[in-house]
PDB file of N, CA and C in Angstrom:
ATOM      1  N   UNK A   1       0.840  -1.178   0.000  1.00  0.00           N
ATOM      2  CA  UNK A   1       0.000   0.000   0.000  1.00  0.00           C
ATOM      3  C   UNK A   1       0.883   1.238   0.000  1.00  0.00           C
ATOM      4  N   UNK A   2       0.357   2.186  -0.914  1.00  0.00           N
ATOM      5  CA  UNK A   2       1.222   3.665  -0.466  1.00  0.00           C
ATOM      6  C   UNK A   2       0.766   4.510   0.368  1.00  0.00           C
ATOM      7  N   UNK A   3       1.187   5.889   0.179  1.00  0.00           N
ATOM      8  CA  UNK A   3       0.720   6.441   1.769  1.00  0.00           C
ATOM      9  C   UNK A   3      -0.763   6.777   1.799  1.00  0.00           C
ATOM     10  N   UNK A   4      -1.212   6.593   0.666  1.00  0.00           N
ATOM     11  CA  UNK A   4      -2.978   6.489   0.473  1.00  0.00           C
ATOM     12  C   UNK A   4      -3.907   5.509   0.769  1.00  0.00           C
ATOM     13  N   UNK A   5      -2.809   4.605   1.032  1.00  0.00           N
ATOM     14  CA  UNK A   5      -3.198   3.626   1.618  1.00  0.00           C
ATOM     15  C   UNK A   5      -3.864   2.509   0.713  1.00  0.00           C
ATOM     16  N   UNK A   6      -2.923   2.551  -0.636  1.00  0.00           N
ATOM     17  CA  UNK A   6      -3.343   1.822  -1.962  1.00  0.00           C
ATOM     18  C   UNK A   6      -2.224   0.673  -1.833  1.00  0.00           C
ATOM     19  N   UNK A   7      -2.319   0.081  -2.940  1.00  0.00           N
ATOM     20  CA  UNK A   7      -1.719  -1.369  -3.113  1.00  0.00           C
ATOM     21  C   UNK A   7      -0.784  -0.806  -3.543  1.00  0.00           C
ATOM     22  N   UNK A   8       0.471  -1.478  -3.001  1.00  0.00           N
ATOM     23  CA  UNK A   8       1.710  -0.665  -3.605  1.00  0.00           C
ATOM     24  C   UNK A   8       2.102  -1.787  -5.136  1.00  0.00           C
ATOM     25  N   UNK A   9       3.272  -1.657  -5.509  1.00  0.00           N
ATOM     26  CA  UNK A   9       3.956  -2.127  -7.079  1.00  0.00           C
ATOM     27  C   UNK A   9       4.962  -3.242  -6.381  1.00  0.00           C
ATOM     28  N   UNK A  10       5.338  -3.362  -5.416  1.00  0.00           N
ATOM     29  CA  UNK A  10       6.363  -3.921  -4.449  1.00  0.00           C
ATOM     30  C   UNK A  10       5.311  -5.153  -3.841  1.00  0.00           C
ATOM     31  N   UNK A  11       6.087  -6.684  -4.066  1.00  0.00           N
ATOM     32  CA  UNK A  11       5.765  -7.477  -3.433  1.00  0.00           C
ATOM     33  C   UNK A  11       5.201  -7.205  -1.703  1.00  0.00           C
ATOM     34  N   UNK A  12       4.382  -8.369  -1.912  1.00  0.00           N
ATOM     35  CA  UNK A  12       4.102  -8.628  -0.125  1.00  0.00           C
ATOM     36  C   UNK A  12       4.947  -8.352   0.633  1.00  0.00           C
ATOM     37  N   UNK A  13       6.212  -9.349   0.761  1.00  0.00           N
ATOM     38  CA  UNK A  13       7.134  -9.664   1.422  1.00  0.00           C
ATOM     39  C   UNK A  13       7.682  -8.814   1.507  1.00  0.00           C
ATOM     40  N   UNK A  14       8.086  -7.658   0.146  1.00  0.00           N
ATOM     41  CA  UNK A  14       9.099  -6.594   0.181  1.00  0.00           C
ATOM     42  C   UNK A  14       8.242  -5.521   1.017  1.00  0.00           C
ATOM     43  N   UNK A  15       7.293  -5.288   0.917  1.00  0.00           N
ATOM     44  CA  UNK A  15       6.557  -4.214   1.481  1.00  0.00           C
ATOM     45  C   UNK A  15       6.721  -4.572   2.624  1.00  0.00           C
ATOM     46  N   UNK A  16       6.264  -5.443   3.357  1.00  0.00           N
ATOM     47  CA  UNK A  16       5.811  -5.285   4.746  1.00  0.00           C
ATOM     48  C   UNK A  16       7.408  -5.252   5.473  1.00  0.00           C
ATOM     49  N   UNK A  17       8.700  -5.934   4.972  1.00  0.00           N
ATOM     50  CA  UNK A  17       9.999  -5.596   5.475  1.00  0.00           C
ATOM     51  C   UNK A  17       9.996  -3.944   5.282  1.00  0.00           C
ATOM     52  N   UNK A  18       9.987  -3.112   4.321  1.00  0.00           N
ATOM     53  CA  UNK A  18      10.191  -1.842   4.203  1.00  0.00           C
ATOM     54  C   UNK A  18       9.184  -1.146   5.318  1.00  0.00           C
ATOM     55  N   UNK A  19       7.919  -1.466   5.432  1.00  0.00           N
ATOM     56  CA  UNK A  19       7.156  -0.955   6.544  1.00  0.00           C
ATOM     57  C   UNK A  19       7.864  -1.188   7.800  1.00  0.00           C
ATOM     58  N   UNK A  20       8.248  -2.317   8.419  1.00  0.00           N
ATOM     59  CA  UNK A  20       8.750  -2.528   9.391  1.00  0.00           C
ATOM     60  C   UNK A  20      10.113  -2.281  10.061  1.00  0.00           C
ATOM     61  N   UNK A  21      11.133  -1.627   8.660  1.00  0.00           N
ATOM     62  CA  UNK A  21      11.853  -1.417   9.088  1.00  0.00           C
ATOM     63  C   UNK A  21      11.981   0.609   9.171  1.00  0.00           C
ATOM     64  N   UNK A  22      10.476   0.761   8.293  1.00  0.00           N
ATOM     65  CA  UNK A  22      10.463   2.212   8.259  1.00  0.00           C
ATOM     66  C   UNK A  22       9.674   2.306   9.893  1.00  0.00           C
ATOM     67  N   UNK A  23       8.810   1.742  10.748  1.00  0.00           N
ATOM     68  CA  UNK A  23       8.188   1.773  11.341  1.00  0.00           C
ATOM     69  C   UNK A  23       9.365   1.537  12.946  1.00  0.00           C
ATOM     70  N   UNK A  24      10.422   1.062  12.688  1.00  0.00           N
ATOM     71  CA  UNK A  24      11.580   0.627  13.426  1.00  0.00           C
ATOM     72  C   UNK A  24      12.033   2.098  13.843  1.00  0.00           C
ATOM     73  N   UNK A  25      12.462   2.578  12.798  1.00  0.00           N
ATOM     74  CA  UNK A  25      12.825   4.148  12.631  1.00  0.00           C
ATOM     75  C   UNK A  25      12.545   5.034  12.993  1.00  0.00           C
ATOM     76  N   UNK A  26      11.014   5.009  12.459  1.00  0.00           N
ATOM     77  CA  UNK A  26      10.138   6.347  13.586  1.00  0.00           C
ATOM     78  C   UNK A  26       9.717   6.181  14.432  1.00  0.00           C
ATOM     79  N   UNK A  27       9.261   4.919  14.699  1.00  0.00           N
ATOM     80  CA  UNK A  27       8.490   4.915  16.515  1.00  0.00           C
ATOM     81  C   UNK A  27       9.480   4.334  17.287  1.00  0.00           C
ATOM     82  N   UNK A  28      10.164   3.339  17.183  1.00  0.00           N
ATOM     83  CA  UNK A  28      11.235   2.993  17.843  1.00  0.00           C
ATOM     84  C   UNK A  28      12.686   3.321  17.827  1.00  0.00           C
ATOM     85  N   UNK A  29      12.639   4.419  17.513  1.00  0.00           N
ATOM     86  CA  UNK A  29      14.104   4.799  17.569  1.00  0.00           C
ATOM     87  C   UNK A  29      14.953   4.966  18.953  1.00  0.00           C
ATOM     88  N   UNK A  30      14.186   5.002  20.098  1.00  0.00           N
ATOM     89  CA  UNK A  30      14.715   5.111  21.214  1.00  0.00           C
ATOM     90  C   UNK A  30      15.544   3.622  21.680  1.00  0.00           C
ATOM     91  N   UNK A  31      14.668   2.958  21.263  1.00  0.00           N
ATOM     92  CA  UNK A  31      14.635   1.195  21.126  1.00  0.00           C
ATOM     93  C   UNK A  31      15.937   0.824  20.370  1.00  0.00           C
ATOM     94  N   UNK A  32      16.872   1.381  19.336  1.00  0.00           N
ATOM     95  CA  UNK A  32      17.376   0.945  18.109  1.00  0.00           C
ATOM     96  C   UNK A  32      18.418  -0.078  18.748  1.00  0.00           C
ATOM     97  N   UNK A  33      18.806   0.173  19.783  1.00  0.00           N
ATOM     98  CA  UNK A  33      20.006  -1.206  20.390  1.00  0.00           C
ATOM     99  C   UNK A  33      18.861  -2.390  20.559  1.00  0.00           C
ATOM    100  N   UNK A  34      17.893  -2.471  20.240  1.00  0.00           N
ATOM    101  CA  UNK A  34      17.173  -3.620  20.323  1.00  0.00           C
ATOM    102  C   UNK A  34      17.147  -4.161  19.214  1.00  0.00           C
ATOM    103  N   UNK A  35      16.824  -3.293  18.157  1.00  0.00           N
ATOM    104  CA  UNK A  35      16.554  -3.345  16.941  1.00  0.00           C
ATOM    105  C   UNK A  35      17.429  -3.904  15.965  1.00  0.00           C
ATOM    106  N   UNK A  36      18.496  -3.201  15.972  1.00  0.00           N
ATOM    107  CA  UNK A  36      19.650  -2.582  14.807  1.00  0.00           C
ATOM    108  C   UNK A  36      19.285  -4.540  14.150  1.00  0.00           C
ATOM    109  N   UNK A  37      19.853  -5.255  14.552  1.00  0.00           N
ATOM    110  CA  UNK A  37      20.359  -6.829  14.039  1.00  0.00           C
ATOM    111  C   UNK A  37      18.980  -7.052  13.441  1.00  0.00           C
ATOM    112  N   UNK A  38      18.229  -7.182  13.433  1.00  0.00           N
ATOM    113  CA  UNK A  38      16.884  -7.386  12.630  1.00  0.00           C
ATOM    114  C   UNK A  38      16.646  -6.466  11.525  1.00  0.00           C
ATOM    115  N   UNK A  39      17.425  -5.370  11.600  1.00  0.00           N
ATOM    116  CA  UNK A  39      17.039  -4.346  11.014  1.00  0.00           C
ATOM    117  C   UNK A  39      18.208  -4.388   9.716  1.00  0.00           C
ATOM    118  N   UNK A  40      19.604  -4.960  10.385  1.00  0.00           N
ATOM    119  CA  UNK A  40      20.626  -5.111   9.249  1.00  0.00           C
ATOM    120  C   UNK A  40      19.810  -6.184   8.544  1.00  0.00           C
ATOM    121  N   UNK A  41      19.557  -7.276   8.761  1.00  0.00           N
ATOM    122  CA  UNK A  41      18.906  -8.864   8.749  1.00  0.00           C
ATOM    123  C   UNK A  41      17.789  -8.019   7.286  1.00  0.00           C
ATOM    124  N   UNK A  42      16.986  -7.571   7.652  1.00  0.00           N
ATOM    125  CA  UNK A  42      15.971  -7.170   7.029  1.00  0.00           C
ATOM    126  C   UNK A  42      16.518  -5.947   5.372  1.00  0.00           C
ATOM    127  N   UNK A  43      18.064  -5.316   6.091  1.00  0.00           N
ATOM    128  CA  UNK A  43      18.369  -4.606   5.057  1.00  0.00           C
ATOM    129  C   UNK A  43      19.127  -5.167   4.049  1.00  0.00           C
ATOM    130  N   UNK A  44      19.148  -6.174   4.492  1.00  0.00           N
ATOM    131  CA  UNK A  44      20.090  -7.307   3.428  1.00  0.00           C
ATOM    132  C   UNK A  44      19.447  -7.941   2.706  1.00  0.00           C
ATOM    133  N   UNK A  45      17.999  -8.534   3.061  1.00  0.00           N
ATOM    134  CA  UNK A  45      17.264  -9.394   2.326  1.00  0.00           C
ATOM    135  C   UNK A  45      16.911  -8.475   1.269  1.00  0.00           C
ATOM    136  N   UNK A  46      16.463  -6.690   1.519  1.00  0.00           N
ATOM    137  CA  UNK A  46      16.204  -6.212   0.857  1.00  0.00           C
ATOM    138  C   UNK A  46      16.914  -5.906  -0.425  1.00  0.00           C
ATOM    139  N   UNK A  47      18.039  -6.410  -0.431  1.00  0.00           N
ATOM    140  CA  UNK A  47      18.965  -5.491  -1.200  1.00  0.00           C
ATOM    141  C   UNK A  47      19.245  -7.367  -1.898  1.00  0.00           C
ATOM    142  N   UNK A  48      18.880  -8.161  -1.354  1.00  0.00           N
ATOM    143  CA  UNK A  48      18.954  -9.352  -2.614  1.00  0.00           C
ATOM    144  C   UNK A  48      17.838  -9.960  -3.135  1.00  0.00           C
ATOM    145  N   UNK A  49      16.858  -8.774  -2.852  1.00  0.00           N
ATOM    146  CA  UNK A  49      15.872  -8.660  -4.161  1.00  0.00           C
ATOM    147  C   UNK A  49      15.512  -8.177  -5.157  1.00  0.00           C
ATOM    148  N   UNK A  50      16.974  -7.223  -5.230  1.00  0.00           N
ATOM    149  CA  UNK A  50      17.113  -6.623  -6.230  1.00  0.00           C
ATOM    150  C   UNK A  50      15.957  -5.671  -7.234  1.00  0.00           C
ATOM    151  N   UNK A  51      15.752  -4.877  -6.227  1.00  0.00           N
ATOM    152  CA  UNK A  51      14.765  -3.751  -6.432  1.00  0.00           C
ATOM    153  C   UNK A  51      15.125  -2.964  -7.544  1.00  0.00           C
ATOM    154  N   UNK A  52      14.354  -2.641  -8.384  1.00  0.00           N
ATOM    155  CA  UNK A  52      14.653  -1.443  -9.381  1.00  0.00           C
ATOM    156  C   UNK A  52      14.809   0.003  -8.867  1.00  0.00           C
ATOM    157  N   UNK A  53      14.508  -0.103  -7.779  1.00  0.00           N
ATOM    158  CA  UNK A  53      14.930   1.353  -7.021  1.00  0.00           C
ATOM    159  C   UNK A  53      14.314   0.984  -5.244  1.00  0.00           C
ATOM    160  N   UNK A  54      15.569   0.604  -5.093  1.00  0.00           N
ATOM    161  CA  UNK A  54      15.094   0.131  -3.723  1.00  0.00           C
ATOM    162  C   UNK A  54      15.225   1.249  -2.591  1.00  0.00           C
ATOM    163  N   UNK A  55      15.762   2.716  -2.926  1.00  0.00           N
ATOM    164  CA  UNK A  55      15.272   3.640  -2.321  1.00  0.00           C
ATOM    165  C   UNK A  55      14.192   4.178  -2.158  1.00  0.00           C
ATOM    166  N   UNK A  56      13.316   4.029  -3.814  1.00  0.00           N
ATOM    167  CA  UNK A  56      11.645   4.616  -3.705  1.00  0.00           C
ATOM    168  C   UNK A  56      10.991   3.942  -3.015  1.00  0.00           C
ATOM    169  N   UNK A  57      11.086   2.466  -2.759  1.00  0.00           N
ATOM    170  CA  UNK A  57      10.779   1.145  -1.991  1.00  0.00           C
ATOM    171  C   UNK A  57      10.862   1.946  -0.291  1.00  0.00           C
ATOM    172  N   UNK A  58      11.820   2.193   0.111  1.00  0.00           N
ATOM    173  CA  UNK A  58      12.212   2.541   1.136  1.00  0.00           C
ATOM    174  C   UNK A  58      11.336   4.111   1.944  1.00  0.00           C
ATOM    175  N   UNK A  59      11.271   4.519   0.819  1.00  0.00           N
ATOM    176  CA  UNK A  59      11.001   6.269   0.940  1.00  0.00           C
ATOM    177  C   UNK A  59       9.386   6.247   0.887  1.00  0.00           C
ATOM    178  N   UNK A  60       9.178   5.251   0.067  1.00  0.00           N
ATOM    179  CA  UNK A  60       7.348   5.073   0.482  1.00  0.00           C
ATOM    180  C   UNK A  60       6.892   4.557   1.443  1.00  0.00           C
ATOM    181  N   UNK A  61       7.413   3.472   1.502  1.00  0.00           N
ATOM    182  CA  UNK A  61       7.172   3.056   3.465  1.00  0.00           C
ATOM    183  C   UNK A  61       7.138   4.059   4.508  1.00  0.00           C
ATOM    184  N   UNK A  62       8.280   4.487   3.862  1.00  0.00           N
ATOM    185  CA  UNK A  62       8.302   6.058   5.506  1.00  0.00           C
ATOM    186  C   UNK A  62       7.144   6.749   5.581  1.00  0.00           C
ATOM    187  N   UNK A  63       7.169   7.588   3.678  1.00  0.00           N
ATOM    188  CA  UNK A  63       5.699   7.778   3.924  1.00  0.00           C
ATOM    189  C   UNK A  63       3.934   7.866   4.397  1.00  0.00           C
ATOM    190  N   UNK A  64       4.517   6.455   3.842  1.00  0.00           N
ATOM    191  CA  UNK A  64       3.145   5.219   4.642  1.00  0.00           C
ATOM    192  C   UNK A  64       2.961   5.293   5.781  1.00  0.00           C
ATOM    193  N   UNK A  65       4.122   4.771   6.641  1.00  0.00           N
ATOM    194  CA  UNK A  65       4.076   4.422   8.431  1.00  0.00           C
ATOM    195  C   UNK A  65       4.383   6.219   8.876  1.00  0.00           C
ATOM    196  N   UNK A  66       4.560   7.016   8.305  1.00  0.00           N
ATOM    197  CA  UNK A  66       4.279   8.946   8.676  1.00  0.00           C
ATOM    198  C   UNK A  66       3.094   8.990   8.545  1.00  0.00           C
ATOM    199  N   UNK A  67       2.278   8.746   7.770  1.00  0.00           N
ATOM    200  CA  UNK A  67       0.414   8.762   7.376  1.00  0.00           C
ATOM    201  C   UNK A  67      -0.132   7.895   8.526  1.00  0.00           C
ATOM    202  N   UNK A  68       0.049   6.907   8.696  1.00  0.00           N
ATOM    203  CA  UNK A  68      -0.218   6.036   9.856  1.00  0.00           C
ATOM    204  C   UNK A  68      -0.183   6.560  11.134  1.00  0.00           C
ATOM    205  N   UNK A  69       1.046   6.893  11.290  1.00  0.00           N
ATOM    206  CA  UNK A  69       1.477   7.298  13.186  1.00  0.00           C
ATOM    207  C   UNK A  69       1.043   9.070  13.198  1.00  0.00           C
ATOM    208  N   UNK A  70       0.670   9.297  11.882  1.00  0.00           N
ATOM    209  CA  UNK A  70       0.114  10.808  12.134  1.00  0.00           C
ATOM    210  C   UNK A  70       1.234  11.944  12.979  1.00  0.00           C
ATOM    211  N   UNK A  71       2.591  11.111  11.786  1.00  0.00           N
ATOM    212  CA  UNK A  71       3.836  12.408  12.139  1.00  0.00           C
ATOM    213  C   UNK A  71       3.821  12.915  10.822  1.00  0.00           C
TER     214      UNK A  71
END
């Protein structure tokens, strides 16, 4: 879904890692020594799925989980 809350172009799997690790970021950032190893874990899988632009991937999630948490 994008930040409209539509179906995004990005697999299941890829989406909901990019949500979760955008969602890691903004609400849990206080948390990140909890985090970080799931979060490398998660930035690796991302990057051997070889995204056609795995920054826009990245940058819409934020979006998304900013529309969500109403920052």
């Amino acid at each position: 879904m994008d930040a409209a809350g539509q179906k995004s172009s990005y697999s299941d799997q890829v989406w909901v890692t990019a949500i979760a690790l955008a969602y890691m970021s903004l609400a849990l950032a206080q948390l990140q020594t909890s985090w970080m190893l799931v979060a490398k874990k998660a930035e690796k899988w991302l990057q051997s799925q070889h995204l056609v632009d795995e920054d826009a991937c990245k940058m819409a999630a934020q979006e998304y989980v900013k529309a969500k948490l109403h920052l």
